[in-house]
Protein backbone atom coordinates (compact mmCIF):
# COMPACT_ATOMS: atom_id res chain seq x y z
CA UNK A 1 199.13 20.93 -3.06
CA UNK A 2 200.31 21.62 0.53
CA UNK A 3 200.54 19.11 3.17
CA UNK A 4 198.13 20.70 5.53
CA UNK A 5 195.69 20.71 2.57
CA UNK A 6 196.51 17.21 1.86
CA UNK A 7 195.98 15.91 5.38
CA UNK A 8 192.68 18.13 5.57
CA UNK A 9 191.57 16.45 2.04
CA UNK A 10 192.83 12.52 2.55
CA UNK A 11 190.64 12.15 5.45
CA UNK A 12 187.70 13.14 3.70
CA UNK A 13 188.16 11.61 0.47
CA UNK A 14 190.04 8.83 0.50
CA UNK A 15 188.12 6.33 2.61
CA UNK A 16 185.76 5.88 -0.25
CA UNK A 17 188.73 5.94 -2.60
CA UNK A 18 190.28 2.87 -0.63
CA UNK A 19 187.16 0.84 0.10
CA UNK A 20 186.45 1.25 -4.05
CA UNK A 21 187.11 -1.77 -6.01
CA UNK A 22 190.25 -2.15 -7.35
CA UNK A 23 191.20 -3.71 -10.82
CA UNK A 24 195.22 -3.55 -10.36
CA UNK A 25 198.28 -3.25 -7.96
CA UNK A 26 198.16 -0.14 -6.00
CA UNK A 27 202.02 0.85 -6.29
CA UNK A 28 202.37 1.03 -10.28
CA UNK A 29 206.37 0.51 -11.82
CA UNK A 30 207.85 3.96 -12.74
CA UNK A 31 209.58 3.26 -16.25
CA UNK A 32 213.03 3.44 -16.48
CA UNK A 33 215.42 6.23 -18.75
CA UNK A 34 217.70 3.53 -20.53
CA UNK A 35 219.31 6.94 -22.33
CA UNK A 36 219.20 9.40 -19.35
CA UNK A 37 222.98 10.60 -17.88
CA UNK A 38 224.63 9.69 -14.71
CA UNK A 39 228.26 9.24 -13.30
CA UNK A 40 230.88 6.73 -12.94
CA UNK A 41 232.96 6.70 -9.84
CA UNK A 42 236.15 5.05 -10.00
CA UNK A 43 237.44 3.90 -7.00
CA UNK A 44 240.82 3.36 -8.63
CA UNK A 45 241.66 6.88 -9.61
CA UNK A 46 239.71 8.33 -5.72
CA UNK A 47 242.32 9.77 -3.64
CA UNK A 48 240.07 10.71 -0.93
CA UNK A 49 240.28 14.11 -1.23
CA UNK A 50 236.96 15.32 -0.04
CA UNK A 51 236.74 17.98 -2.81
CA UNK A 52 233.49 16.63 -3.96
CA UNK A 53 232.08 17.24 -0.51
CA UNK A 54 233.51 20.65 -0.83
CA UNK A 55 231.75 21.08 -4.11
CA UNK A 56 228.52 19.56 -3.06
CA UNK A 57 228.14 21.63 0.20
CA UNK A 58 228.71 25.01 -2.64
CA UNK A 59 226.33 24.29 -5.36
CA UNK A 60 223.45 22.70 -3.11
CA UNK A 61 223.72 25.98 -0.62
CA UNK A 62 223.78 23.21 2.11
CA UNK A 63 223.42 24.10 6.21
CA UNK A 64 226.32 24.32 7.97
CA UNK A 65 227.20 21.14 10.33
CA UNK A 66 226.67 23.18 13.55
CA UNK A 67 222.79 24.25 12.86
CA UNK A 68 222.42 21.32 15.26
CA UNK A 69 225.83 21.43 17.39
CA UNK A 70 226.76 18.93 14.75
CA UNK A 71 230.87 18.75 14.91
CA UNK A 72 232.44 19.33 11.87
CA UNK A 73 236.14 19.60 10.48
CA UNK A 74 236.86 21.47 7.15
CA UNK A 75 237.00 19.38 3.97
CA UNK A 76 240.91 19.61 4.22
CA UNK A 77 240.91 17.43 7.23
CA UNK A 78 241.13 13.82 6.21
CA UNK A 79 241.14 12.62 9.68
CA UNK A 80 237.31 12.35 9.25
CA UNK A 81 238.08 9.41 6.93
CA UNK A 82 239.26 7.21 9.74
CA UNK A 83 235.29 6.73 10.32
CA UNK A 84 232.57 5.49 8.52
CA UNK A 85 229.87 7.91 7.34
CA UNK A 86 226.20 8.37 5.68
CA UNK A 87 225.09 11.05 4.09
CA UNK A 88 222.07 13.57 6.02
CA UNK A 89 220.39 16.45 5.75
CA UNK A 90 223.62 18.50 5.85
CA UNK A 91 225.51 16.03 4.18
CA UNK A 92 224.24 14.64 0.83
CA UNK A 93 227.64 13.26 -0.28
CA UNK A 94 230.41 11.41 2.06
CA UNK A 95 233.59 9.84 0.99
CA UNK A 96 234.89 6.72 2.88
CA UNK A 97 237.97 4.77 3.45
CA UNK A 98 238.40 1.18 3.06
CA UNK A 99 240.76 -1.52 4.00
CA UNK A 100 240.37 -4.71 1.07
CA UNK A 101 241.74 -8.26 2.51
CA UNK A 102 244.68 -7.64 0.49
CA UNK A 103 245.56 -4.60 2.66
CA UNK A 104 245.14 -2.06 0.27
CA UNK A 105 243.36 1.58 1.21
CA UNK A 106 240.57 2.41 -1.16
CA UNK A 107 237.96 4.86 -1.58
CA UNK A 108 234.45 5.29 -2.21
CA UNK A 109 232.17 8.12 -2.77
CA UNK A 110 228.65 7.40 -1.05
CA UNK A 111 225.32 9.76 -1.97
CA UNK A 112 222.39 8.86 -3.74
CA UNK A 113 222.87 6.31 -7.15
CA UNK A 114 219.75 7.36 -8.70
CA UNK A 115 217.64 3.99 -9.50
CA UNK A 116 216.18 3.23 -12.43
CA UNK A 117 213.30 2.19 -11.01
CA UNK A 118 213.51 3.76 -7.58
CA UNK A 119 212.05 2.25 -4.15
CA UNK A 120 211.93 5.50 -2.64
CA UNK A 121 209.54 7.13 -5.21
CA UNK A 122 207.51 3.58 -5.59
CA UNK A 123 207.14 4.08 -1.86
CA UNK A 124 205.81 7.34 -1.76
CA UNK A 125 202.30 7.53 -2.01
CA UNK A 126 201.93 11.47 -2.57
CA UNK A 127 204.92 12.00 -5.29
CA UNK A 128 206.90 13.97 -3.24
CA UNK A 129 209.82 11.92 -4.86
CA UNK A 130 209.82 11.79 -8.79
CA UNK A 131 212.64 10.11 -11.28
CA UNK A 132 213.11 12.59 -13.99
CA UNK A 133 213.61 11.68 -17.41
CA UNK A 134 217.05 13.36 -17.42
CA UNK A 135 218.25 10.55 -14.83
CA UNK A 136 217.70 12.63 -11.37
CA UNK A 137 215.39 11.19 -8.68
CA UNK A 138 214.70 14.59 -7.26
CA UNK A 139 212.43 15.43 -4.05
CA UNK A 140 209.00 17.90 -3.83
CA UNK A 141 208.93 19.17 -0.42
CA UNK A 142 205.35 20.38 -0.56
CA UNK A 143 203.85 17.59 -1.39
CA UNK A 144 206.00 15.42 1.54
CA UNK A 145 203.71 14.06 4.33
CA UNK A 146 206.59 13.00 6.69
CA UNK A 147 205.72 9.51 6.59
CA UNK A 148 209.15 8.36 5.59
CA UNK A 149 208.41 5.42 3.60
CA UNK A 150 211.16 6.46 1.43
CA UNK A 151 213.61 6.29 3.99
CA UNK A 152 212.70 2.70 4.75
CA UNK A 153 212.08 1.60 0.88
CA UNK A 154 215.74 2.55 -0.13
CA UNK A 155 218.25 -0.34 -0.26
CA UNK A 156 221.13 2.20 0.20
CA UNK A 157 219.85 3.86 3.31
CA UNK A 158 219.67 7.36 1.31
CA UNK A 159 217.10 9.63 2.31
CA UNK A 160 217.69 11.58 5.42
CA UNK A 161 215.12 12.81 7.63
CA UNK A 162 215.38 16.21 9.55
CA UNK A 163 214.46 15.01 12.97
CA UNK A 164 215.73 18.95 14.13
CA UNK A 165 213.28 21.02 13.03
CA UNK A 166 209.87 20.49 14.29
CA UNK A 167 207.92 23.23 12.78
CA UNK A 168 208.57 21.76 9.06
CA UNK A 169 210.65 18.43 9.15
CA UNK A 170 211.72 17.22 5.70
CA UNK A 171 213.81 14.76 3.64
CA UNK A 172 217.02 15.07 2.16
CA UNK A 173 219.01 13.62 -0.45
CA UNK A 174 221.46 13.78 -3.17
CA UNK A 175 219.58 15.16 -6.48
CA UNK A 176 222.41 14.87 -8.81
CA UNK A 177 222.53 18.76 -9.33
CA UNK A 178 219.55 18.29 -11.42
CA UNK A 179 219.07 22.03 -11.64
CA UNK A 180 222.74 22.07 -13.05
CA UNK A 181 221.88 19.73 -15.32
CA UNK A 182 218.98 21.69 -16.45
CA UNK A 183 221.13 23.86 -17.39
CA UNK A 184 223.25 22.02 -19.56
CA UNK A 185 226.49 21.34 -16.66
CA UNK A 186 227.53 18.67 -14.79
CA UNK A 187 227.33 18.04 -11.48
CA UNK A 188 228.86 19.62 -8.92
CA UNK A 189 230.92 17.25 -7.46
CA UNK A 190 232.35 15.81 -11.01
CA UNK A 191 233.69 19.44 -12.14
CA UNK A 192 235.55 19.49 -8.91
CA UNK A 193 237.50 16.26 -9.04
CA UNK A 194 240.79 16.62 -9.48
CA UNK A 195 241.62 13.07 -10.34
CA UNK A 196 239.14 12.21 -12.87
CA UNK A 197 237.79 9.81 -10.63
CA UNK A 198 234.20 11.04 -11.73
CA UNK A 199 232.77 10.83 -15.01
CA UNK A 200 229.61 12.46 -16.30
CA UNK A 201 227.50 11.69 -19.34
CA UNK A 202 224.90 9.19 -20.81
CA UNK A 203 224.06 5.97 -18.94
CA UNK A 204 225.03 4.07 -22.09
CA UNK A 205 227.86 5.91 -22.81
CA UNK A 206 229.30 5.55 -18.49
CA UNK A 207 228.97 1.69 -19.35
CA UNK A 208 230.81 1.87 -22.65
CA UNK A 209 233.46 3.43 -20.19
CA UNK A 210 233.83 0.95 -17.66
CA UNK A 211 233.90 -2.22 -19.75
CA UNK A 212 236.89 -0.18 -22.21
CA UNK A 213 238.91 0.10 -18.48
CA UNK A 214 238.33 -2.66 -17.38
CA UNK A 215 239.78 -4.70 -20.80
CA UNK A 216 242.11 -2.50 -20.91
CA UNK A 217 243.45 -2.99 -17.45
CA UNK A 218 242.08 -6.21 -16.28
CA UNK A 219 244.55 -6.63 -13.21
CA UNK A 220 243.38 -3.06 -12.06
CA UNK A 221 239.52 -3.74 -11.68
CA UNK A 222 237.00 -6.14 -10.47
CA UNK A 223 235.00 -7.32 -13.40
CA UNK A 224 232.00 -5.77 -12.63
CA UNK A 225 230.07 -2.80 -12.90
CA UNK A 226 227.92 -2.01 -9.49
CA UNK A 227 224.93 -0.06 -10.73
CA UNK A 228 224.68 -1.66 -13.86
CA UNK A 229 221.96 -4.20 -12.61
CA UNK A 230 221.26 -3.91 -8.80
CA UNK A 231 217.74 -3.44 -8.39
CA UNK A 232 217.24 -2.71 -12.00
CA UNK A 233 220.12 -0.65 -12.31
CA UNK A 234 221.19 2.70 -11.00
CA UNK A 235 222.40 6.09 -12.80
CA UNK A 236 225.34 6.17 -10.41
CA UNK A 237 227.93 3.53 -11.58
CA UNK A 238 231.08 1.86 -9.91
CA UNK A 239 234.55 0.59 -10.78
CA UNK A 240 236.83 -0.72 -8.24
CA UNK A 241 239.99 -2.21 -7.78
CA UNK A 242 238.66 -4.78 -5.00
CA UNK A 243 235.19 -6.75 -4.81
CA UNK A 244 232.42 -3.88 -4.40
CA UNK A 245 231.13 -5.51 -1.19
CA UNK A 246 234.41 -4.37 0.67
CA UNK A 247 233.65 -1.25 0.04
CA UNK A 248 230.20 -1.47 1.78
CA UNK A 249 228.20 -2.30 -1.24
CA UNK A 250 225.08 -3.95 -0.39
CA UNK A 251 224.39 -7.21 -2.22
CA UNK A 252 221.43 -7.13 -3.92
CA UNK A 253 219.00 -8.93 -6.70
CA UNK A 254 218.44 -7.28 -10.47
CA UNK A 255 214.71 -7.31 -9.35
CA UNK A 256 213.61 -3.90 -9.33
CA UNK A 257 212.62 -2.35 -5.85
CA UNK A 258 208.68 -1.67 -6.93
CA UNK A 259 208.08 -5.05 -8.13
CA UNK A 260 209.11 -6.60 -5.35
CA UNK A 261 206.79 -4.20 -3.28
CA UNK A 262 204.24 -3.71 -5.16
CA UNK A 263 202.04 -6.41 -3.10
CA UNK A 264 203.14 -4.75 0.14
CA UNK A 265 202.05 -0.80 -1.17
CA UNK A 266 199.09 -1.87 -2.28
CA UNK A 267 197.56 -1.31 1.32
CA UNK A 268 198.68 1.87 1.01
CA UNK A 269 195.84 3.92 -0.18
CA UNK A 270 193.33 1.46 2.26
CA UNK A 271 195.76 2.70 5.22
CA UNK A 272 195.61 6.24 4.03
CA UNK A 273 191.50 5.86 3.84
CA UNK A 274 191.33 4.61 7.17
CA UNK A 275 193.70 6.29 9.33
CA UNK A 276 191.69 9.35 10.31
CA UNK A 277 188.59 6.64 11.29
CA UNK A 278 191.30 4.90 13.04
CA UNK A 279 192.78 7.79 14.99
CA UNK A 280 189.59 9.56 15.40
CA UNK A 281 188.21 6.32 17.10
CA UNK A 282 191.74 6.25 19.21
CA UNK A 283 190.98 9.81 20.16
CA UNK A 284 187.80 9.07 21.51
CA UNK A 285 188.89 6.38 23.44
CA UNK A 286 191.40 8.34 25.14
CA UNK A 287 188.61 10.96 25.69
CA UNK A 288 186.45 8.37 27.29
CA UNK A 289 189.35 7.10 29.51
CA UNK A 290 190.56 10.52 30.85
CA UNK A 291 186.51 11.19 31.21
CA UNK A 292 185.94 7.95 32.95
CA UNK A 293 189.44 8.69 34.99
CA UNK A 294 188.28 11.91 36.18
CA UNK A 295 184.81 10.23 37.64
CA UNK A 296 186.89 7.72 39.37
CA UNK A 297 189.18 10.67 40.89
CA UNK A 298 185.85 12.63 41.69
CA UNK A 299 183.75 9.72 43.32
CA UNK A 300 187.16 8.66 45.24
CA UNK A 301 187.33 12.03 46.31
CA UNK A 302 183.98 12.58 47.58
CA UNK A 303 184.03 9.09 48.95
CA UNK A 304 187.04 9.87 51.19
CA UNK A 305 185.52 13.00 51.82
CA UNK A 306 182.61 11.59 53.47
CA UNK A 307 184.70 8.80 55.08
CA UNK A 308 186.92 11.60 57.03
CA UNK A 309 184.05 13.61 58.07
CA UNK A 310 182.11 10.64 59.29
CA UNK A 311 185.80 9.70 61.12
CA UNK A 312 185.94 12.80 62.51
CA UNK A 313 182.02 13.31 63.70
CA UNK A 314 182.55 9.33 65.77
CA UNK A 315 186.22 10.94 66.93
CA UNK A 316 184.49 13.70 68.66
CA UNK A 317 181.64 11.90 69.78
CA UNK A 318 183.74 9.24 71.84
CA UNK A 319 186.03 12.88 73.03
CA UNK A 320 182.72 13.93 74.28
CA UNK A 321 181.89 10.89 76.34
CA UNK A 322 184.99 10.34 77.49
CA UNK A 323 184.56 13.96 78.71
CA UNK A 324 181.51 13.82 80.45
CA UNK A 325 182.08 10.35 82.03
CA UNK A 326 184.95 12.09 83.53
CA UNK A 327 183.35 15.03 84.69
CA UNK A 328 180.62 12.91 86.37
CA UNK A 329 183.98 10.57 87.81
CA UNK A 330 185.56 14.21 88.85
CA UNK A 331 182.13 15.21 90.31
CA UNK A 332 181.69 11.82 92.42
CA UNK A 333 185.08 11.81 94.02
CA UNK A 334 184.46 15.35 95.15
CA UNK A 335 180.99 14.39 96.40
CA UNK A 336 182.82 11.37 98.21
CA UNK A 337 185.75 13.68 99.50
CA UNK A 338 183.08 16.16 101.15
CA UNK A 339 181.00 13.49 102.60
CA UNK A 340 184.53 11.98 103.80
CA UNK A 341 185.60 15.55 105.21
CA UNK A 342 182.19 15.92 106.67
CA UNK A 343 182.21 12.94 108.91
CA UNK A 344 185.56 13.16 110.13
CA UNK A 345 184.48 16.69 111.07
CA UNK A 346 181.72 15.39 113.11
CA UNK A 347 183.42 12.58 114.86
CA UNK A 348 186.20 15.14 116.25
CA UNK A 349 183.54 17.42 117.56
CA UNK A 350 181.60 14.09 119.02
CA UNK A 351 184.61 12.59 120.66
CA UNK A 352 185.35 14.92 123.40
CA UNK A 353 181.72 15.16 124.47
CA UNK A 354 181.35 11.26 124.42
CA UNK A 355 184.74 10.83 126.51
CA UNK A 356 183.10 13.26 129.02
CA UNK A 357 180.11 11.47 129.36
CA UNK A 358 181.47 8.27 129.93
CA UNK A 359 183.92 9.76 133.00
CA UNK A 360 182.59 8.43 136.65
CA UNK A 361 182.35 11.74 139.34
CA UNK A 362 184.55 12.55 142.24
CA UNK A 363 184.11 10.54 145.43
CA UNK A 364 181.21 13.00 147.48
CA UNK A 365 179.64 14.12 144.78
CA UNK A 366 176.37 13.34 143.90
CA UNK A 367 176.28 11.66 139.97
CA UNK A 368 173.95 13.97 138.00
């Protein structure tokens, strides 16, 4: 089944399928392979060579390191070792230098160790990651949702995620060359070691191994096997010459990883019922609020419409008055000015005629 289909199919089918009753734990214990094959890595005999990289990067066909303007030195460059590194989607094997507290320079090989009973495929509610009964926990694309789970289940911080490519995003991990292995040969990385510091065959048989070294040379190893019960155990082994923690070995219980979550997945199918309700409901919401917003704006913008024109309507109204009290101001002053004019006028013409009037006549002459 595709993903599209699944999404299309999961919101339609399994609300009912999560609000069922339920008789058991949702997240059900894969069975371990006590006889299926894996590999030792001896930390003793690792020189740091970077040849399983090499090898890795061959038989997986993997992207080169600048798909993403992702720098990258050639595997003959050791100077690479002077930093700490994880494994991605273009990387599904790293090597990595360590100082012990007794000063000595040791190496470890870091990709996926292949649980017995792996979180990453108890986490994932579609399959998309399977153990095989040949020892590989290998990954179906097509069914993968992109919820990485997986990435958050693993107690080795495995499973990359391809946060570069948008149009189909997946995740990435060490498979153990299980199509090699289908074919009867080892994995790539263990034909190309040229220190024997990887060994390839049954589970039971890799343990056999280890415990014969480590009698054997009991000043040379730590007496413990890493893989042989963390979380259940793991079809990637480890010898070392120093405690495995300082080599970056997470500590962890003999618990496997789905028993200790299989509480926590249970809610998984009720979240996948529900999330299309949820984020339909979510959607609406948002609809409702950009709807509602858009009213708001509107009505605002009406409002301040009507607010300026009303402004402007009073503004002209008072320019108007103002305007005609003037005029009528304008028009008094003249009316004054001419009255003013006119008087003067009247009282230049009067004044001569009243000064002759009042004059007495000449002695003799008879006053009219």
């Amino acid at each position: 089944m595709r993903r599209r289909k699944f999404l299309s199919l999961i919101s339609a089918g399994s609300l009912g399928t999560a609000l069922a009753p339920r008789t058991g734990t949702a997240a059900a214990t894969i069975s371990g392979h006590p006889e299926t094959l894996g590999v030792l890595h001896d930390s003793a005999l690792c020189i740091g060579c970077r040849k399983c990289e090499a090898a890795c990067r061959e038989v997986n066909n993997l992207p080169t390191p600048d798909k993403y303007k992702t720098p990258e030195k050639p595997f003959t460059d050791l100077s690479v070792l002077e930093r700490k590194r994880r494994t991605d989607f273009q990387r599904f094997t790293v090597v990595n230098k360590y100082r012990s507290k007794d000063g000595r320079t040791v190496f470890r090989k870091f990709q996926c160790n292949h649980c017995q009973e792996p979180a990453c495929a108890s986490a994932c509610f579609v399959r998309a990651l399977v153990k095989t009964p040949q020892g590989p926990v290998i990954y179906k694309p097509d069914l993968c949702v992109g919820c990485r789970y997986c990435m958050i289940a693993c107690p080795y911080y495995v499973p990359a995620y391809d946060y570069g490519n948008a149009g189909n995003p997946l995740v990435y991990k060490c498979t153990m060359c299980a199509p090699r292995l289908a074919r009867g040969q080892a994995p790539g990385c263990v034909e190309n070691c040229p220190t024997d510091a990887l060994a390839f065959g049954r589970r039971l048989d890799l343990l056999e191994l280890a415990r014969a070294r480590i009698a054997a040379h009991p000043g040379r190893y730590t007496p413990r096997i890493y893989g042989e019960q963390e979380m259940g155990g793991t079809n990637w082994l480890y010898l070392s010459p120093v405690p495995h923690e300082e080599l970056g070995q997470p500590r962890l219980g003999k618990i496997p990883a789905p028993e200790l979550t299989s509480g926590a997945l249970g809610a998984v199918a009720i979240v996948a019922g529900l999330w299309p309700a949820f984020l339909g409901g979510l959607y609406c919401i948002s609809r409702r609020r950009d709807k509602t917003a858009e009213q708001d704006a509107a009505l605002a913008a009406a409002t301040a419409r009507e607010t300026a024109e009303a402004e402007a309507q009073e503004t002209l109204r008072q320019a108007l008055a103002k305007a005609e009290k003037e005029k009528e101001a304008a028009i008094a002053r003249e009316v004054k000015k001419a009255r003013e004019e006119a008087a003067r006028e009247f009282e230049e013409k009067a004044a001569p005629q009243a000064k002759e009037e009042s004059t007495p006549p000449p002695a003799g002459e008879p006053s009219s």
